[in-house]
C-alpha atoms as a PDB file:
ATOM      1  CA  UNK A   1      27.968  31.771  27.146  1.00  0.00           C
ATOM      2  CA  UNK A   2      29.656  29.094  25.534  1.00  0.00           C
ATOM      3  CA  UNK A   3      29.800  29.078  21.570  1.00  0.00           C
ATOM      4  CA  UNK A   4      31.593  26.797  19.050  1.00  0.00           C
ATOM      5  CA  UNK A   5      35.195  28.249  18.267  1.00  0.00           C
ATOM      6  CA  UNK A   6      34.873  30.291  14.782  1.00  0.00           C
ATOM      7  CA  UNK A   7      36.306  33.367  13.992  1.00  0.00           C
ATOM      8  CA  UNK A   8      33.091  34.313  13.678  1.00  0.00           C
ATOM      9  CA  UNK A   9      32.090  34.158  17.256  1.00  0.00           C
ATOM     10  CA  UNK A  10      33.507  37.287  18.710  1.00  0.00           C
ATOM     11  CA  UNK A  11      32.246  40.811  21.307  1.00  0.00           C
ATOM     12  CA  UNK A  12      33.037  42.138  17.515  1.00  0.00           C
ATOM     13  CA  UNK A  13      29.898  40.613  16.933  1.00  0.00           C
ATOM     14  CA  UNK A  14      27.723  42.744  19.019  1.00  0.00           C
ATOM     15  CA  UNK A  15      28.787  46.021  18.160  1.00  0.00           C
ATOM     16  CA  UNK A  16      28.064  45.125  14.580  1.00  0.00           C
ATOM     17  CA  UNK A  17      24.125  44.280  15.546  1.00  0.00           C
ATOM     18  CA  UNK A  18      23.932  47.288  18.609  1.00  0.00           C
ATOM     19  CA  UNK A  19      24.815  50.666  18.969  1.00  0.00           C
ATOM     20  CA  UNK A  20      28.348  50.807  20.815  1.00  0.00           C
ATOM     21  CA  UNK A  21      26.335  52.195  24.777  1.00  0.00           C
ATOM     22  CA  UNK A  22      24.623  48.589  24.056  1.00  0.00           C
ATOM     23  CA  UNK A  23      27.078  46.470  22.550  1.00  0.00           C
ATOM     24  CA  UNK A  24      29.467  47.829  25.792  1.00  0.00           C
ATOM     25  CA  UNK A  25      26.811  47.007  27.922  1.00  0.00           C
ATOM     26  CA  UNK A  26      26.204  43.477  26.482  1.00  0.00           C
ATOM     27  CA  UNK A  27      30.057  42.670  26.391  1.00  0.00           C
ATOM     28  CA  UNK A  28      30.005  43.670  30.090  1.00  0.00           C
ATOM     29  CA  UNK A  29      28.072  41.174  31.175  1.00  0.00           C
ATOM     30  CA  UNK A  30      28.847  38.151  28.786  1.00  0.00           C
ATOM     31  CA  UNK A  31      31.761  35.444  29.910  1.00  0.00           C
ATOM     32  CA  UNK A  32      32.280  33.651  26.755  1.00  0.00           C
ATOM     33  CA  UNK A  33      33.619  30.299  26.885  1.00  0.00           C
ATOM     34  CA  UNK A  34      35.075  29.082  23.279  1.00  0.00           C
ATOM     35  CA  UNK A  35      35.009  25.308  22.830  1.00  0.00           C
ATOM     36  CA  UNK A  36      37.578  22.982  22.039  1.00  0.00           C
ATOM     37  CA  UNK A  37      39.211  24.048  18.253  1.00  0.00           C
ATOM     38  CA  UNK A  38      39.873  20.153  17.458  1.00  0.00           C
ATOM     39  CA  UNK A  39      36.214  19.352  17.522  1.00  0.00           C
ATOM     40  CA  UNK A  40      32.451  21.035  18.113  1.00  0.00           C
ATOM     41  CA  UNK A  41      31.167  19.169  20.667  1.00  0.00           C
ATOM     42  CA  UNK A  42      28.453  21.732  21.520  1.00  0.00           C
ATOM     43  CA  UNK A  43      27.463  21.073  18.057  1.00  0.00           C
ATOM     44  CA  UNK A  44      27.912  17.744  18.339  1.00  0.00           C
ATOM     45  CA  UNK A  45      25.157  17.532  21.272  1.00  0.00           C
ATOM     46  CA  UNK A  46      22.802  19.331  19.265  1.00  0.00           C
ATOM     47  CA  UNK A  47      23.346  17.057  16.409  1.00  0.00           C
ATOM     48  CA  UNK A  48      22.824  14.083  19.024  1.00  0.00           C
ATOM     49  CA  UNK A  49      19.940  15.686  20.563  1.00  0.00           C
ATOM     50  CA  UNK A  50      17.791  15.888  17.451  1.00  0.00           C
ATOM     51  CA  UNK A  51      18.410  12.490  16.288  1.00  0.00           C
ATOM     52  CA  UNK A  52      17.185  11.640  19.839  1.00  0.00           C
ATOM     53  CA  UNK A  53      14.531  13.789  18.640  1.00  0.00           C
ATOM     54  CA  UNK A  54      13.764  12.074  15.276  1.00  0.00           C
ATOM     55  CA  UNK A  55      14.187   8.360  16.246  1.00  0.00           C
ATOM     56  CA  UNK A  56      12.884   8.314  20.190  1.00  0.00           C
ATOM     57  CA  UNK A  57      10.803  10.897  20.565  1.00  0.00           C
ATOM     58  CA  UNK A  58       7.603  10.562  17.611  1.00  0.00           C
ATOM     59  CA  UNK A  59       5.857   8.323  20.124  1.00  0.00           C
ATOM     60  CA  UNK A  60       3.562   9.324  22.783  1.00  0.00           C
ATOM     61  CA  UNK A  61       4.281   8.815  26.176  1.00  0.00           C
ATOM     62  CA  UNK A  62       2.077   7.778  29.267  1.00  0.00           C
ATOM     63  CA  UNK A  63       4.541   9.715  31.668  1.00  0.00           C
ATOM     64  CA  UNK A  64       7.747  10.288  32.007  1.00  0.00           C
ATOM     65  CA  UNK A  65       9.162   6.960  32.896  1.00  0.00           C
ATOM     66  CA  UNK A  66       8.439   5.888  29.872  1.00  0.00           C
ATOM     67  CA  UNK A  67      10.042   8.414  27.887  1.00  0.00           C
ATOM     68  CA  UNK A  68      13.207   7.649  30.511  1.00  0.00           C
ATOM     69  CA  UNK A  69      13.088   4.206  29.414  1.00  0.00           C
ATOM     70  CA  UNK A  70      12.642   4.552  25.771  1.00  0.00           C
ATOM     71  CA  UNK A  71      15.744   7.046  25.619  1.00  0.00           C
ATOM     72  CA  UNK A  72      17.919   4.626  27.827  1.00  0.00           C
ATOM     73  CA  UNK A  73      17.115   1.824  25.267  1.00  0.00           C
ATOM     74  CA  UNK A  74      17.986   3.795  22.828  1.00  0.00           C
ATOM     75  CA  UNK A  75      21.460   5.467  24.010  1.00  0.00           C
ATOM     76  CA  UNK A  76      22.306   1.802  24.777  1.00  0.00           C
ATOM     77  CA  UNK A  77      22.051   1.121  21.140  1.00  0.00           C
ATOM     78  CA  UNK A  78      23.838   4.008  19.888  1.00  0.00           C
ATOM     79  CA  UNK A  79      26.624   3.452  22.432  1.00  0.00           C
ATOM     80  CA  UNK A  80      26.511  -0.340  21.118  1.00  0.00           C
ATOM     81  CA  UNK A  81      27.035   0.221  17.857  1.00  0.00           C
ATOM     82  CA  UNK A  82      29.738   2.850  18.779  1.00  0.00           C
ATOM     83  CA  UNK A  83      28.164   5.654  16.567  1.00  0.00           C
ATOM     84  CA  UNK A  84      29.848   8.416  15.919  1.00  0.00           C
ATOM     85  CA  UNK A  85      29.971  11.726  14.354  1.00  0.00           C
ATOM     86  CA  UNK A  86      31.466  12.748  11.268  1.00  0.00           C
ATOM     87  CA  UNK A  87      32.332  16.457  11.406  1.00  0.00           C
ATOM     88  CA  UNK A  88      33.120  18.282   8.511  1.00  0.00           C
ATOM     89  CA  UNK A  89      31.990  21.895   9.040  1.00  0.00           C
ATOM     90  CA  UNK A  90      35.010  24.265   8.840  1.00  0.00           C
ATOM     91  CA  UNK A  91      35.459  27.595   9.921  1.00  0.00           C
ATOM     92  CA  UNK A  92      35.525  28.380   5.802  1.00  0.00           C
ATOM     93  CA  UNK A  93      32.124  26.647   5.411  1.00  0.00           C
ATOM     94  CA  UNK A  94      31.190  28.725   8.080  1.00  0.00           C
ATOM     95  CA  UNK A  95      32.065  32.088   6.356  1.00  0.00           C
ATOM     96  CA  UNK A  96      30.101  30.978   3.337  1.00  0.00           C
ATOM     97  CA  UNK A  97      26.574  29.531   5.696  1.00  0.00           C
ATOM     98  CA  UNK A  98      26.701  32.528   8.206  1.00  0.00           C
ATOM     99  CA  UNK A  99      28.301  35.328   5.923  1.00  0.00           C
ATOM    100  CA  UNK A 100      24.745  37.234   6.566  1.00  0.00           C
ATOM    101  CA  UNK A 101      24.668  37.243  10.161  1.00  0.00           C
ATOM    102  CA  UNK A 102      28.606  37.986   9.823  1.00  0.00           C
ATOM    103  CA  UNK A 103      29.563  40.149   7.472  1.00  0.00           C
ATOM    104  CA  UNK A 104      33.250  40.961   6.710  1.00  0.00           C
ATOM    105  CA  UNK A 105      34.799  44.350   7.067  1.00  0.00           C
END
């Protein structure tokens, strides 16, 4: 499993959402891979992939070389114009979005 490096990624996690015989069970059989703390760049490929999504993708397709072609035209663009990504989401504004699914003890 990989997951973006937060604090509040952790085997903690489980046993707050399962009963411990689960959670254990769970934990046993997860390898979690933590990415990179300097930068998301799992998140960053989902931000990528839906604005693929939103500026590629609202067409429809005769088959699949088309869609292959349309995407390649457009990474060539993006990679062009050099865009990048701004990230700004820290592990505090993290605490704040996800405080639900993770609550402090």
């Amino acid at each position: 499993m990989v997951l973006d490096n937060l604090n509040t990624h952790t085997i903690a996690s489980l046993y707050e959402a399962f009963d411990p015989a689960m959670a254990r069970r769970l934990a046993e059989k997860l390898e979690i891979h933590y990415t990179p703390k300097h930068g998301s760049w799992l998140n960053m490929a989902e931000i990528e992939l839906s604005v693929l999504s939103r500026q590629c993708m609202n067409d429809y397709f005769e088959n699949a070389d088309q869609l292959a072609q349309r995407i390649e035209a457009w990474e060539r663009k993006r990679n062009d114009e050099q865009t990048s990504i701004d990230w700004r989401f820290t592990t505090a504004d993290a605490r704040i979005k996800l405080r639900k699914l993770y609550p402090s003890i």
